[in-house]
Protein backbone atom coordinates (compact mmCIF):
# COMPACT_ATOMS: atom_id res chain seq x y z
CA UNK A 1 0.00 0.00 0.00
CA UNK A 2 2.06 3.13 -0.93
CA UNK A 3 1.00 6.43 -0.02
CA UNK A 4 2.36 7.65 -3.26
CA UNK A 5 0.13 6.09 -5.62
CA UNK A 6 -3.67 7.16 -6.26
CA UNK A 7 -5.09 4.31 -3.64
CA UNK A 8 -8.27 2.44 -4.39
CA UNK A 9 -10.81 2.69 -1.40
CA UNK A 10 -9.66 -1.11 0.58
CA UNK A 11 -6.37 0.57 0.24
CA UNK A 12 -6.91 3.72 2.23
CA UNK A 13 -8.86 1.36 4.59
CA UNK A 14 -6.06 -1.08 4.84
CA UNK A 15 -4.31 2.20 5.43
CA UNK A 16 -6.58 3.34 8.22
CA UNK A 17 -6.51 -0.04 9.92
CA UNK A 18 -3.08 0.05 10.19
CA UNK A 19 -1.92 3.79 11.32
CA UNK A 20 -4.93 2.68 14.19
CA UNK A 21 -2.73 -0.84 15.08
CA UNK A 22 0.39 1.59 15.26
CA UNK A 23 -1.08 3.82 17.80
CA UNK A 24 -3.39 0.88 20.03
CA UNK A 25 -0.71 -2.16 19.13
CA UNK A 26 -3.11 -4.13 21.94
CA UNK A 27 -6.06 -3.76 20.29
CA UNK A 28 -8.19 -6.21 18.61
CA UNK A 29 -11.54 -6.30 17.21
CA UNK A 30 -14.65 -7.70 14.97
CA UNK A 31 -15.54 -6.28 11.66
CA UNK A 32 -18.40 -4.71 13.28
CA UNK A 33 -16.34 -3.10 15.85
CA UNK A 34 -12.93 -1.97 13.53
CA UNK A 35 -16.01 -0.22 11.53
CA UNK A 36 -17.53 1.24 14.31
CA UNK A 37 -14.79 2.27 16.38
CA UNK A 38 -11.34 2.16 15.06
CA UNK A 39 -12.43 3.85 11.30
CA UNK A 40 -14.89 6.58 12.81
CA UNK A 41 -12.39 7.52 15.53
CA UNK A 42 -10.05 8.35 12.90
CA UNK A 43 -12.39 10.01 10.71
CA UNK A 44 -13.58 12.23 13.27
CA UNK A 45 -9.93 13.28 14.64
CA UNK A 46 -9.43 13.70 10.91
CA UNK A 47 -12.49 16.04 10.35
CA UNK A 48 -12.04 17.80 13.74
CA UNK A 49 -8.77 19.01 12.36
CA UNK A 50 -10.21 20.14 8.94
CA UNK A 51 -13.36 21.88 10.40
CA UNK A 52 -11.00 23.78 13.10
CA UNK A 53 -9.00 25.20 10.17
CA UNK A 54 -12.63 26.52 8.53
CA UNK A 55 -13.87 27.74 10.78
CA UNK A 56 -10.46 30.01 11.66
CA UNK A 57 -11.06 31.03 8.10
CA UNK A 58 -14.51 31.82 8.41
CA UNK A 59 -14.03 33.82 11.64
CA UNK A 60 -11.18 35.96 10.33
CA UNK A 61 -13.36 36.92 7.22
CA UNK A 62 -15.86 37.55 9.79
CA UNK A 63 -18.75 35.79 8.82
CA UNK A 64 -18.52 33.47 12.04
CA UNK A 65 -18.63 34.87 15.40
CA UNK A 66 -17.00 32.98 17.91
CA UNK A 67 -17.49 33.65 21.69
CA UNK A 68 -16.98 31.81 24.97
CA UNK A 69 -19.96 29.84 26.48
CA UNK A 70 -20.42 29.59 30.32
CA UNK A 71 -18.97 25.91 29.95
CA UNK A 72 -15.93 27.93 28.54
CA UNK A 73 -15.73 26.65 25.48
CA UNK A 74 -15.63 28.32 22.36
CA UNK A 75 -19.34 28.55 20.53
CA UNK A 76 -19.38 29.59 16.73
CA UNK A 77 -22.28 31.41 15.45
CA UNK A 78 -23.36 33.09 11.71
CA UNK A 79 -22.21 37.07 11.99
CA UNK A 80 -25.80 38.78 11.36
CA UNK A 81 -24.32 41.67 9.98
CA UNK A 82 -22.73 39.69 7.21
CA UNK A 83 -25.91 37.74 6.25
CA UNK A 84 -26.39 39.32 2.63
CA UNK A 85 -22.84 38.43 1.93
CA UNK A 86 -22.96 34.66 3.55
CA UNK A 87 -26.39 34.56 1.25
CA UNK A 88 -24.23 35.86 -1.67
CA UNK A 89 -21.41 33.47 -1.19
CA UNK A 90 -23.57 30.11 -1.09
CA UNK A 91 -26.09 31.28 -4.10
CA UNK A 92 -22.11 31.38 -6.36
C-alpha cells in the first residue's frame, strides 16, 4: 500500500486499519467493531482538524462569530451583519 500512488478505497482502509494498530498495538476487534470504532475515531480526529482550520477562516473573514460559552468553550455562530454576503457566497 504506498501512499504515493492514487489508492483504491480497501487501500486507504487497509491504510486506516493500520496507522490505528500503530497507535493501540493491543487492540483487537470484529468487523463490526474496527467499523464502528477504530475507522470513525479516525475520521472524526481527521475532520475535527479540517473543520477547526474553517472555521479560523470563516471567523477571520468575519462571517462566524465565535465567543466563549459559560462551559468555557468556544461557541461559533453566523455574523448577522454579514448575512447578505454569507447569502451571496452560497447562491455562487
Amino acid at each position: 500500500m504506498k501512499r504515493d500512488q492514487c489508492p483504491t478505497e480497501e487501500s486507504q482502509i487497509g491504510y486506516e486499519i493500520l496507522a490505528y494498530l500503530v497507535n493501540h498495538p493491543d487492540s483487537g476487534d470484529t468487523l463490526e467493531g474496527i467499523v464502528e470504532w477504530w475507522l470513525l475515531e479516525r475520521k472524526i480526529k481527521h475532520q475535527i482538524a479540517k473543520v477547526k482550520e474553517a472555521l479560523a477562516e470563516l471567523v477571520s473573514r468575519e462571517l462566524v462569530v465565535k465567543h466563549k460559552g459559560r462551559d468555557a468553550r468556544t461557541h461559533y455562530r453566523i455574523n448577522q451583519n454579514k448575512h447578505e454576503e454569507i447569502q451571496a457566497l452560497l447562491k455562487q
